[in-house]
N, C-alpha and C. Protein backbone atom coordinates (compact mmCIF):
# COMPACT_ATOMS: atom_id res chain seq x y z
N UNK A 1 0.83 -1.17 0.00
CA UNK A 1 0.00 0.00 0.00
C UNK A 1 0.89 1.24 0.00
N UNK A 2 0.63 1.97 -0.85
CA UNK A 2 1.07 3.42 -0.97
C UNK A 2 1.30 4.41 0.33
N UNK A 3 1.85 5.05 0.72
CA UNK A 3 1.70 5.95 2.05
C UNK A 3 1.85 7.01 1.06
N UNK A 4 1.46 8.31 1.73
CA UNK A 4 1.38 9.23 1.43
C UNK A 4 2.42 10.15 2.20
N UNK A 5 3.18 11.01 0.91
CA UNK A 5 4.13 11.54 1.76
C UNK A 5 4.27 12.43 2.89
N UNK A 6 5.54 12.74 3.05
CA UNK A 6 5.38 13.61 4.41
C UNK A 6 5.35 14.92 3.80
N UNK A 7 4.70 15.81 4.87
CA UNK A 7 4.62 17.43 4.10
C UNK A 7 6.53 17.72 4.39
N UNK A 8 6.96 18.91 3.67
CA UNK A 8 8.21 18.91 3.62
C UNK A 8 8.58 19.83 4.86
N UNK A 9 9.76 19.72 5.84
CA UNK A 9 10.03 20.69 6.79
C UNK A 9 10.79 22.52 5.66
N UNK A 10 10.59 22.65 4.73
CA UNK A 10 11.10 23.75 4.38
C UNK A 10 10.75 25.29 4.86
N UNK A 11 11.79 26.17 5.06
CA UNK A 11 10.82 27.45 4.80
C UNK A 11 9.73 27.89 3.87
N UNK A 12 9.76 27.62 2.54
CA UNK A 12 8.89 27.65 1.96
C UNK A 12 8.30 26.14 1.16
N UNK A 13 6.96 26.46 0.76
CA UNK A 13 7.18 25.36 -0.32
C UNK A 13 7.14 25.22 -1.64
N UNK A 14 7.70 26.50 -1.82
CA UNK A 14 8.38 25.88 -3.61
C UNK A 14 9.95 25.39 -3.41
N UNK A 15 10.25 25.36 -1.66
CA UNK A 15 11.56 24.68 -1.61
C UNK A 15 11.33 23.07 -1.86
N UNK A 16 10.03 22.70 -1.57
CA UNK A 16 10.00 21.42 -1.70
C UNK A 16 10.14 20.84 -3.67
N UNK A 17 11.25 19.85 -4.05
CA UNK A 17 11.44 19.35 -5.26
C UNK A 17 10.18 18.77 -5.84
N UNK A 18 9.51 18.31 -5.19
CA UNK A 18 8.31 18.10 -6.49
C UNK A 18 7.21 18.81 -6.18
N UNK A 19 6.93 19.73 -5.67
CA UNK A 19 6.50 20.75 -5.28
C UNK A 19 7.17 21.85 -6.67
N UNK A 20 7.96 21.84 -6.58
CA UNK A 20 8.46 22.70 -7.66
C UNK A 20 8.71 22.24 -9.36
N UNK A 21 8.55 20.94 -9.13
CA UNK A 21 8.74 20.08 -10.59
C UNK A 21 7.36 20.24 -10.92
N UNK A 22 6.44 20.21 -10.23
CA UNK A 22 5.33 19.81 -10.86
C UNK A 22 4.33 21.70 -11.44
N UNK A 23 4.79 22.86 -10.37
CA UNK A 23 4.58 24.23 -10.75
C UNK A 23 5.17 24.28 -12.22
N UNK A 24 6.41 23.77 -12.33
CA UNK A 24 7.28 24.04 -13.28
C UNK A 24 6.70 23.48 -14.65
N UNK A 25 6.34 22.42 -14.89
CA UNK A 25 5.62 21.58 -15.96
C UNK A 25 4.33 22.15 -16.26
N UNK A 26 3.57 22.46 -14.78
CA UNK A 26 2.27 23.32 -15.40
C UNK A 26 2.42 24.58 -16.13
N UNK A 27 3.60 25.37 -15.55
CA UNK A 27 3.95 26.76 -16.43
C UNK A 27 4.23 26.34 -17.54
N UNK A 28 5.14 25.60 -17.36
CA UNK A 28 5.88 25.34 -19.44
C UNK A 28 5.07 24.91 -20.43
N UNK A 29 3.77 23.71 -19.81
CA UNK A 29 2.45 23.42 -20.52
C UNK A 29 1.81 24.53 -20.53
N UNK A 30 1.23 25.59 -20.09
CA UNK A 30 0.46 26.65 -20.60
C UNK A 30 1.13 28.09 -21.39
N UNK A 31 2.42 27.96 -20.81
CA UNK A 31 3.56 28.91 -21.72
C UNK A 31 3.71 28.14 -23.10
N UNK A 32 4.05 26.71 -23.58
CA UNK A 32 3.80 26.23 -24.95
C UNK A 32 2.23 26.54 -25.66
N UNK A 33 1.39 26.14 -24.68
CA UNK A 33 0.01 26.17 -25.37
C UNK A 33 -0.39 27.68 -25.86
N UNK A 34 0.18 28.86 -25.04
CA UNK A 34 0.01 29.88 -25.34
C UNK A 34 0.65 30.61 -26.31
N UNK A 35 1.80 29.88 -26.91
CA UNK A 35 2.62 30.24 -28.19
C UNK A 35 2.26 29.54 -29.15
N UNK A 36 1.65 28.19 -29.05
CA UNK A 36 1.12 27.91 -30.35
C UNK A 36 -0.18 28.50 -30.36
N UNK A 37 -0.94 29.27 -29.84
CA UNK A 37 -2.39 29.22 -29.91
C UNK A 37 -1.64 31.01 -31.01
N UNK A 38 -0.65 31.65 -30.04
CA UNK A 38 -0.45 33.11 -30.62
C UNK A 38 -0.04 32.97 -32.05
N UNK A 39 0.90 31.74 -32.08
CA UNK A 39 1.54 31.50 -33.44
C UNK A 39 0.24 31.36 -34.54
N UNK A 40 -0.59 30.40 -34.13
CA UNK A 40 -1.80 30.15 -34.76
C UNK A 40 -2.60 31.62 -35.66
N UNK A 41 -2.44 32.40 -34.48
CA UNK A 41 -3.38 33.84 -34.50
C UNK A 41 -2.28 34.69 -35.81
N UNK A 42 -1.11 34.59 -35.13
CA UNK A 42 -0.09 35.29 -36.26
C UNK A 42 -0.18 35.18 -37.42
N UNK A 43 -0.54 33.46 -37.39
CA UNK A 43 -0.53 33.26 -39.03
C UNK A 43 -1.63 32.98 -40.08
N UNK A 44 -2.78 33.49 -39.42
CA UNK A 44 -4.05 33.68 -39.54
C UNK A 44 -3.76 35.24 -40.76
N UNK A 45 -3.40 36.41 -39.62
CA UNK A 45 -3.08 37.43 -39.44
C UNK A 45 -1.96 38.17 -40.66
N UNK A 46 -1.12 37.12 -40.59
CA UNK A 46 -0.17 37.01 -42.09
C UNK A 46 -0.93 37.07 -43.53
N UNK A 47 -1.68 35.53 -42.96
CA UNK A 47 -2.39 35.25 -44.64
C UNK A 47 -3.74 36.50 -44.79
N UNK A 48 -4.29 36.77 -44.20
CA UNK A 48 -5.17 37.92 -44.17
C UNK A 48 -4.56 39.22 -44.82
N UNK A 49 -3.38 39.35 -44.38
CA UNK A 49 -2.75 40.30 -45.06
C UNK A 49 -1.94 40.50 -46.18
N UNK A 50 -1.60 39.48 -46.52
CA UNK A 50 -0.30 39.03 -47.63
C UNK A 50 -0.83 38.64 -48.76
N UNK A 51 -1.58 37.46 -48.42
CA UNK A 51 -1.77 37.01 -49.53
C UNK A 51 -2.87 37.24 -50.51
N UNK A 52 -2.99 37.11 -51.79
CA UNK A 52 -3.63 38.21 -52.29
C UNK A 52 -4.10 37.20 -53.73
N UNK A 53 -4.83 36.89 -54.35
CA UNK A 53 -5.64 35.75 -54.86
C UNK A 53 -6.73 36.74 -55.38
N UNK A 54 -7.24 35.91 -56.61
CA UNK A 54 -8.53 36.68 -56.97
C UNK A 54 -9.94 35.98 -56.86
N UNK A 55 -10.01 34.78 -56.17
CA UNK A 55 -11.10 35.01 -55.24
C UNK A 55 -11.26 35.35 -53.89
N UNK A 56 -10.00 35.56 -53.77
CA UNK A 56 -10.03 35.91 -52.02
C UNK A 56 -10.68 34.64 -51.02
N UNK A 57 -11.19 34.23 -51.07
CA UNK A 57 -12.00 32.74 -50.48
C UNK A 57 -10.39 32.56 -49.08
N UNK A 58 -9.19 32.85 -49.77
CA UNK A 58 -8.36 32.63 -48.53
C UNK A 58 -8.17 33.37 -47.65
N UNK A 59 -8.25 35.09 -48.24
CA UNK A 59 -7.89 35.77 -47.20
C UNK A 59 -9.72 36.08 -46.16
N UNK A 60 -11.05 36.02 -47.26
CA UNK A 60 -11.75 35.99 -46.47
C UNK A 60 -11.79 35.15 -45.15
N UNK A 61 -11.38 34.12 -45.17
CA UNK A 61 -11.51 32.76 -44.19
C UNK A 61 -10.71 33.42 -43.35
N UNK A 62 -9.36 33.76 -43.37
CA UNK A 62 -8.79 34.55 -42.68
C UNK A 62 -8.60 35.24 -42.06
N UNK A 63 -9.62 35.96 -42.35
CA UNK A 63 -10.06 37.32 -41.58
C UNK A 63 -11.14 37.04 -40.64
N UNK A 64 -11.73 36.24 -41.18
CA UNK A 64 -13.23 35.75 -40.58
C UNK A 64 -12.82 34.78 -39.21
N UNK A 65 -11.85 33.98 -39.07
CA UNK A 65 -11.08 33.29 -38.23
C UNK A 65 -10.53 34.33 -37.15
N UNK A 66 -9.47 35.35 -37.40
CA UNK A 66 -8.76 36.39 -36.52
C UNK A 66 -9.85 36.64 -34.84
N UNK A 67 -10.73 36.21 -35.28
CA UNK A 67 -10.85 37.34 -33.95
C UNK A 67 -11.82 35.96 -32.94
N UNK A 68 -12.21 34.68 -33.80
CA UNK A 68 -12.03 33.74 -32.85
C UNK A 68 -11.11 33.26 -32.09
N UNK A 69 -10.12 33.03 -33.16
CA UNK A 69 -8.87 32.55 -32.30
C UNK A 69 -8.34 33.34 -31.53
N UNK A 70 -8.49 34.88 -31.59
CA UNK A 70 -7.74 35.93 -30.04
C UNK A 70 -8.35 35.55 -29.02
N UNK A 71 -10.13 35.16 -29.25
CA UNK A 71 -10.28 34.46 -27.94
C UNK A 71 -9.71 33.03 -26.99
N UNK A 72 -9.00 32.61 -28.29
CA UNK A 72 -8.73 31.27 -27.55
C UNK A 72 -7.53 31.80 -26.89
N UNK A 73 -6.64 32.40 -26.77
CA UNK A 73 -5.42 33.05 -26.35
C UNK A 73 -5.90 33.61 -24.85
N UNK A 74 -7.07 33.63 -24.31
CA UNK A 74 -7.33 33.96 -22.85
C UNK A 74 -7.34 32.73 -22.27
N UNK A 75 -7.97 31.76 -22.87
CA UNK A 75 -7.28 30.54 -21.64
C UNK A 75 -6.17 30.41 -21.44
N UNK A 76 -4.65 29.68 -21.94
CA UNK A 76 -3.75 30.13 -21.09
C UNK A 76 -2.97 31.41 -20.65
N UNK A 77 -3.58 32.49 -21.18
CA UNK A 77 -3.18 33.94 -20.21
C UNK A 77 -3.94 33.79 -19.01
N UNK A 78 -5.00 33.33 -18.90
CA UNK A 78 -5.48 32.94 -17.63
C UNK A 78 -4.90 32.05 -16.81
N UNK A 79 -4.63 30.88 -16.98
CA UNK A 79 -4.17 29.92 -16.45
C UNK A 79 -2.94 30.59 -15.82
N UNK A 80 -1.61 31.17 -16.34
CA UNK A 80 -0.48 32.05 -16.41
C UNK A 80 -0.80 33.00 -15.15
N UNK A 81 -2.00 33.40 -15.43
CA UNK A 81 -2.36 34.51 -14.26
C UNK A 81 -2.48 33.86 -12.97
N UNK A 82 -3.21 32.74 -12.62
CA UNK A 82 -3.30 32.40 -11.93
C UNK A 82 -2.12 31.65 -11.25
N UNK A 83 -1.48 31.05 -12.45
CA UNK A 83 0.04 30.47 -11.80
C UNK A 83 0.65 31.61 -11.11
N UNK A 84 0.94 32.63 -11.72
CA UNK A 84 1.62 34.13 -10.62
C UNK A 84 1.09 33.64 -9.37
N UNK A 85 -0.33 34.09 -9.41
CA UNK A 85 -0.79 34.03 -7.45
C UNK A 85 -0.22 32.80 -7.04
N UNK A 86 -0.83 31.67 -7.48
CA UNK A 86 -0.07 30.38 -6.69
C UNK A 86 1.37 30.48 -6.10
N UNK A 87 2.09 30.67 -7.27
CA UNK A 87 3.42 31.19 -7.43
C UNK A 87 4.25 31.79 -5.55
N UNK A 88 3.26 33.04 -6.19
CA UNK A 88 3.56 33.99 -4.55
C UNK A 88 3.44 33.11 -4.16
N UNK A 89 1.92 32.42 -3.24
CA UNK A 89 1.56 31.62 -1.67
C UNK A 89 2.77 30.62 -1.77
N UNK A 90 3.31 30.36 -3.39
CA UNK A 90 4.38 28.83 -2.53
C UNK A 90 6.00 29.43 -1.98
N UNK A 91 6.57 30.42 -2.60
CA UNK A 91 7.71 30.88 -2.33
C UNK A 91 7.22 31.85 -0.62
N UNK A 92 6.04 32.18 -0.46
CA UNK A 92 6.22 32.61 0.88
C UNK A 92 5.62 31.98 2.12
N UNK A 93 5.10 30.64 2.21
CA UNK A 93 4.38 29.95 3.25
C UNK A 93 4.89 28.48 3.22
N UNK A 94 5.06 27.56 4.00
CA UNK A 94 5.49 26.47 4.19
C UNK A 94 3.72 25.67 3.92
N UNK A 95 4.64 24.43 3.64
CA UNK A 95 3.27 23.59 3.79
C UNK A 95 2.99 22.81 5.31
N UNK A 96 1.86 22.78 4.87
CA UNK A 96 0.93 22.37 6.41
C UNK A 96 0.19 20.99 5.93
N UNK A 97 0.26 20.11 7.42
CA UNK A 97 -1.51 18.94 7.15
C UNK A 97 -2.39 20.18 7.01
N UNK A 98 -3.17 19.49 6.33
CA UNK A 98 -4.70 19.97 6.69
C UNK A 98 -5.62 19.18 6.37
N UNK A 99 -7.24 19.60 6.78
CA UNK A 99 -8.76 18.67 6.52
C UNK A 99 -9.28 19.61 5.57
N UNK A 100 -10.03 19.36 4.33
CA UNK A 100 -10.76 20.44 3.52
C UNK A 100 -11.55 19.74 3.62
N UNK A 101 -12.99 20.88 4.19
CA UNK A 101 -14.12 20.33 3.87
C UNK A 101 -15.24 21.09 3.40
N UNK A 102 -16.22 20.34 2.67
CA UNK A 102 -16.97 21.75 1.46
C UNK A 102 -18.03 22.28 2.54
N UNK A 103 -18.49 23.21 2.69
CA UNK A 103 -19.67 23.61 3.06
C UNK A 103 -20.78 23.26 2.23
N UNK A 104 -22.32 22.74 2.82
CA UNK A 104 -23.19 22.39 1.94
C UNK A 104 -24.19 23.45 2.50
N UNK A 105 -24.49 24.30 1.36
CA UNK A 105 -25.51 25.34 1.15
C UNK A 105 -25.16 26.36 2.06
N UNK A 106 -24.16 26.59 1.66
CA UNK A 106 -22.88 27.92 1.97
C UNK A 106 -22.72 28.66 0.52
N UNK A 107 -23.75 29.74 0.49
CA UNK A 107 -23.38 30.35 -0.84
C UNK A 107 -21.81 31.09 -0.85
N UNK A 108 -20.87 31.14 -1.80
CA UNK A 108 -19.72 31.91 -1.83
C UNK A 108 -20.04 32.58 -3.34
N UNK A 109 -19.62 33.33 -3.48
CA UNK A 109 -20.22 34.00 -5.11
C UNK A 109 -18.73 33.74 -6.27
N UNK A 110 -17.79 33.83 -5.73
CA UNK A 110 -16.57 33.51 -6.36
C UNK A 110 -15.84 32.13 -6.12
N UNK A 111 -16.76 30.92 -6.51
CA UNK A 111 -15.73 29.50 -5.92
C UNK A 111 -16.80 28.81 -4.82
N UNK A 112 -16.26 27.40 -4.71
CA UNK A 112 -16.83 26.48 -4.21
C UNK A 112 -16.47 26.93 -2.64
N UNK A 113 -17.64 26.73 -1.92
CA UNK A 113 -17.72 27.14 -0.21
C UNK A 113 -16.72 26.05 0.16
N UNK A 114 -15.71 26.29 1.20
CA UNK A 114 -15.10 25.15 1.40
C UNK A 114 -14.49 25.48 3.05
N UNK A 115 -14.13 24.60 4.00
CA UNK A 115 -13.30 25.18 5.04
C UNK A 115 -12.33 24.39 5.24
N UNK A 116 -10.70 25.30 5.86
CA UNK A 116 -9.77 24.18 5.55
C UNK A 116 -9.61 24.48 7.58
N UNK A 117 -9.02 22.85 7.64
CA UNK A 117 -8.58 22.67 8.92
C UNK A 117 -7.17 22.41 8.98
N UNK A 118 -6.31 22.98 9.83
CA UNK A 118 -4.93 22.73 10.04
C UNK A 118 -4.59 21.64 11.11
N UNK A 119 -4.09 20.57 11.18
CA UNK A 119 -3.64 19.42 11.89
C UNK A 119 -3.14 20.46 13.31
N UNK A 120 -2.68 21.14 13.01
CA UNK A 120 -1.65 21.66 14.71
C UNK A 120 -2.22 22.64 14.97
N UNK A 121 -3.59 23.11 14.49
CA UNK A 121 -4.42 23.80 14.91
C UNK A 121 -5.25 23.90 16.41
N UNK A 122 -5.52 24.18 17.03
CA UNK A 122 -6.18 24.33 18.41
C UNK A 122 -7.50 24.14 18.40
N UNK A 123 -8.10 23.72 19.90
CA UNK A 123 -9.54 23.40 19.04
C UNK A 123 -10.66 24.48 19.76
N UNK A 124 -9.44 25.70 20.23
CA UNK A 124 -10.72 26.79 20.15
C UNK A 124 -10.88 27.25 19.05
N UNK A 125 -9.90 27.10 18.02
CA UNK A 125 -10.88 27.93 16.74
C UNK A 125 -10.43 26.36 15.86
N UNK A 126 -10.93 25.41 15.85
CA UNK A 126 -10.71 24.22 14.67
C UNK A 126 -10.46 24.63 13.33
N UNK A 127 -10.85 25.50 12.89
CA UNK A 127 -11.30 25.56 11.33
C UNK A 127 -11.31 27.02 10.86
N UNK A 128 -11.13 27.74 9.68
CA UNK A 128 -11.44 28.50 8.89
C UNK A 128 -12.52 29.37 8.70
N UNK A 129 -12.63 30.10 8.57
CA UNK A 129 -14.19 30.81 7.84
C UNK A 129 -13.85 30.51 6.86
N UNK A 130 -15.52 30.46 6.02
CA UNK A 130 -15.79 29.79 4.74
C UNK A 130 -14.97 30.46 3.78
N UNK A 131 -14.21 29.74 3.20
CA UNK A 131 -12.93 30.47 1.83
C UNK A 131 -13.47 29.90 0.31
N UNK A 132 -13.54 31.00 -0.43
CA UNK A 132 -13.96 30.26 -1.89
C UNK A 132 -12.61 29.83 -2.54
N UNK A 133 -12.77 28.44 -3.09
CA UNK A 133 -11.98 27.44 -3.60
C UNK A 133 -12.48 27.21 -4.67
N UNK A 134 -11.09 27.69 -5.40
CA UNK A 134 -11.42 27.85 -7.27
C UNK A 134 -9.94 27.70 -8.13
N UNK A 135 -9.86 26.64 -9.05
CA UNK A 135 -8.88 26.86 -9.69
C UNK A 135 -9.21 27.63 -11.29
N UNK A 136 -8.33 27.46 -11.97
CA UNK A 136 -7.67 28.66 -12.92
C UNK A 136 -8.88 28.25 -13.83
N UNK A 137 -9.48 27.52 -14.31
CA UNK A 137 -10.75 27.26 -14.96
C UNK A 137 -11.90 26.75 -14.35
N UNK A 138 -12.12 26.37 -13.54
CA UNK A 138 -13.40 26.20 -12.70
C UNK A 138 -13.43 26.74 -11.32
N UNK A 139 -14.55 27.55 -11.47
CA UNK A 139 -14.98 28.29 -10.12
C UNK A 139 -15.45 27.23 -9.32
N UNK A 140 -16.17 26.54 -9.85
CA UNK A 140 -16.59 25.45 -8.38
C UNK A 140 -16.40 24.09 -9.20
N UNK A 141 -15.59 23.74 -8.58
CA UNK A 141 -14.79 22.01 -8.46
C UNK A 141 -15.56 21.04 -8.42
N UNK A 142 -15.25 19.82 -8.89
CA UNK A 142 -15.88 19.20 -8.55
C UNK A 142 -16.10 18.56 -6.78
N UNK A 143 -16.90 18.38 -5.95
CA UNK A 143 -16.41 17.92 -4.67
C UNK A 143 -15.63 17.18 -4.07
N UNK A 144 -15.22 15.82 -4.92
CA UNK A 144 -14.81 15.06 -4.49
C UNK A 144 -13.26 14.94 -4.30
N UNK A 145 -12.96 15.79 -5.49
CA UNK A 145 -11.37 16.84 -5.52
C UNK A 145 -11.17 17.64 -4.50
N UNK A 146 -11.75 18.63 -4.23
CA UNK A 146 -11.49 19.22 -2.72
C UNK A 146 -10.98 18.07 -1.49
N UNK A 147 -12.00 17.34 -1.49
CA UNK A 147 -11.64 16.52 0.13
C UNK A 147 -10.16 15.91 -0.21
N UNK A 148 -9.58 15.78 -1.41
CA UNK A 148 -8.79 14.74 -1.26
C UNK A 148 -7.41 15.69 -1.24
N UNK A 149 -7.18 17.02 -0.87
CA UNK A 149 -6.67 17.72 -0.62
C UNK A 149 -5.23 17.85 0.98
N UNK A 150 -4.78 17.84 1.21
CA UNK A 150 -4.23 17.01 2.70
C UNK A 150 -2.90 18.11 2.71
N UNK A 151 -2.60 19.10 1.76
CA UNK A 151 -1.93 20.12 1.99
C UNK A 151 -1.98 21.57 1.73
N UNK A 152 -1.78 22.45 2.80
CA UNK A 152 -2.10 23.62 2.92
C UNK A 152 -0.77 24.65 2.78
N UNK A 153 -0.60 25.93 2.48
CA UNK A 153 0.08 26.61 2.49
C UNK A 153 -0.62 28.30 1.83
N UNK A 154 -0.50 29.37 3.22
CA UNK A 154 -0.35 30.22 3.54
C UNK A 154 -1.55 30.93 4.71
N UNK A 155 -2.50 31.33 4.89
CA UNK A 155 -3.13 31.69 5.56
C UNK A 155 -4.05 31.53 6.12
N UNK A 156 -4.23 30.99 7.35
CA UNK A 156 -6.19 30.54 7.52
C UNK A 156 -6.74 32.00 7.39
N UNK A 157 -6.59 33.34 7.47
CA UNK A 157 -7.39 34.57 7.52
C UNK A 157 -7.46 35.20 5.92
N UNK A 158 -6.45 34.50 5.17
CA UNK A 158 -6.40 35.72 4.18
C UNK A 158 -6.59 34.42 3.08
N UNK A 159 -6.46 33.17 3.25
CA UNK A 159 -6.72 32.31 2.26
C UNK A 159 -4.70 31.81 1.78
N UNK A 160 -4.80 30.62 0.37
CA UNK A 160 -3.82 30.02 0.47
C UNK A 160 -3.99 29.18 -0.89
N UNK A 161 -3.17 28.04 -1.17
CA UNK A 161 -2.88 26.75 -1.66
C UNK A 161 -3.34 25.84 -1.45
N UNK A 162 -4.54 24.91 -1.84
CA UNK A 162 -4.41 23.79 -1.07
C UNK A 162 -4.33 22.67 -2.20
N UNK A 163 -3.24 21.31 -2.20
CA UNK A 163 -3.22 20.49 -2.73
C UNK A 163 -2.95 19.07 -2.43
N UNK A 164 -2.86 18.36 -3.18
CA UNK A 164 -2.95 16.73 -2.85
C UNK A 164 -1.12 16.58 -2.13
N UNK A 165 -1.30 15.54 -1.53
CA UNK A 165 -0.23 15.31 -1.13
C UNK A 165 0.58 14.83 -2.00
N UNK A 166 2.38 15.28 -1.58
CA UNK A 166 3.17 15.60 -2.65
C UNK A 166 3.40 17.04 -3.51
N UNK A 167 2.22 17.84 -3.13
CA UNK A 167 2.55 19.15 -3.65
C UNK A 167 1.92 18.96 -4.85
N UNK A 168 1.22 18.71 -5.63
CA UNK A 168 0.40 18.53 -6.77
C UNK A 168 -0.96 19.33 -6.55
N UNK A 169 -0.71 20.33 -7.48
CA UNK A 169 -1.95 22.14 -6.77
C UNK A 169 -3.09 21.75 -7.15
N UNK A 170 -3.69 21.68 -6.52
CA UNK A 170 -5.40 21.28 -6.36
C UNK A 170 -6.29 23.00 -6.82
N UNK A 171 -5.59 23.76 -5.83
CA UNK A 171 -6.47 25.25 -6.51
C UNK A 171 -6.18 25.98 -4.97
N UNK A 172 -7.36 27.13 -5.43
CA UNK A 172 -6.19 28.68 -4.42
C UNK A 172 -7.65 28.39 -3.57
N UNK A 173 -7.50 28.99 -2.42
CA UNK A 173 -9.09 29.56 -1.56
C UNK A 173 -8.28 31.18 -0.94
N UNK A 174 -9.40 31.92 -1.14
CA UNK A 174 -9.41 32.59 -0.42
C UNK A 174 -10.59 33.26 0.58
N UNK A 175 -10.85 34.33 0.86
CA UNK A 175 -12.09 34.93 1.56
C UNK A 175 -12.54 35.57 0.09
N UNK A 176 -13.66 35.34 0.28
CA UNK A 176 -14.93 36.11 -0.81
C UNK A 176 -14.90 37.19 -0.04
């Protein structure tokens, strides 16, 4: 049977190595996807302009294309965006145990209602106020992804990181 690892003793945790292998692969996958999607747009953008035919049938298509595909260029600028924030919480907070658990019929307007518990936490205050938990494309998660969550890093007041053990980013919470 598998054990699950130990959280890492570091100052931070993008000191932890696969903690940082695995940030690293998600950036370079949405930094590639976002150069072929631009390259795509460029050369849309080229033939629209260059090339020059007397039915046009190519550069119309061309033109007619341009301004779908700029939309596709916000998913990974998004994704990118959101890696920044993650980014910050891992270079300035260590990782922690923790319990995530969803709130049921806890409206949050930005993200799935969720509360995280810290293992070395005290049990006059056990738990969190309700933090919305949302990654870089879905505002509310599926549930069953949240619970399986078992590491924390940066704030019970201001919100944080929380992901599967091993450092593999599950998504951000913060306060709505």
């Amino acid at each position: 049977m598998k054990t699950d690892p130990a959280v890492p003793m570091t100052k931070c945790a993008f000191d932890d190595q696969e903690t940082r292998l695995t940030f690293g692969r998600t950036r370079r996958r949405a930094l590639i996807n976002l150069w072929v999607r631009a390259g795509g747009w460029i050369g849309l953008l080229i033939v629209a302009r260059t090339v020059e035919t007397d039915a046009q049938l190519i550069e119309g298509a061309a033109s007619f294309l341009l301004i779908p595909t700029a939309f596709l260029l916000a998913g990974p600028a998004k994704k990118l965006r959101w890696l920044r924030t993650v980014e910050a919480v891992l270079r300035s907070c260590p990782w922690q145990y923790c319990v995530v658990a969803r709130e049921q019929g806890v409206p949050v307007n930005s993200g799935a209602g969720v509360r995280v518990q810290l293992d070395a936490h005290t049990a006059e205050e056990p738990r969190s106020a309700t933090m919305a938990a949302r990654t870089w494309r879905i505002r509310r998660p599926k549930p069953g992804r949240l619970e399986k969550a078992a590491w924390f890093a940066g704030d019970l007041d201001r919100g944080g990181v929380i992901a599967m053990s091993g450092g593999h980013v599950l998504g951000t919470v913060q306060r709505p």
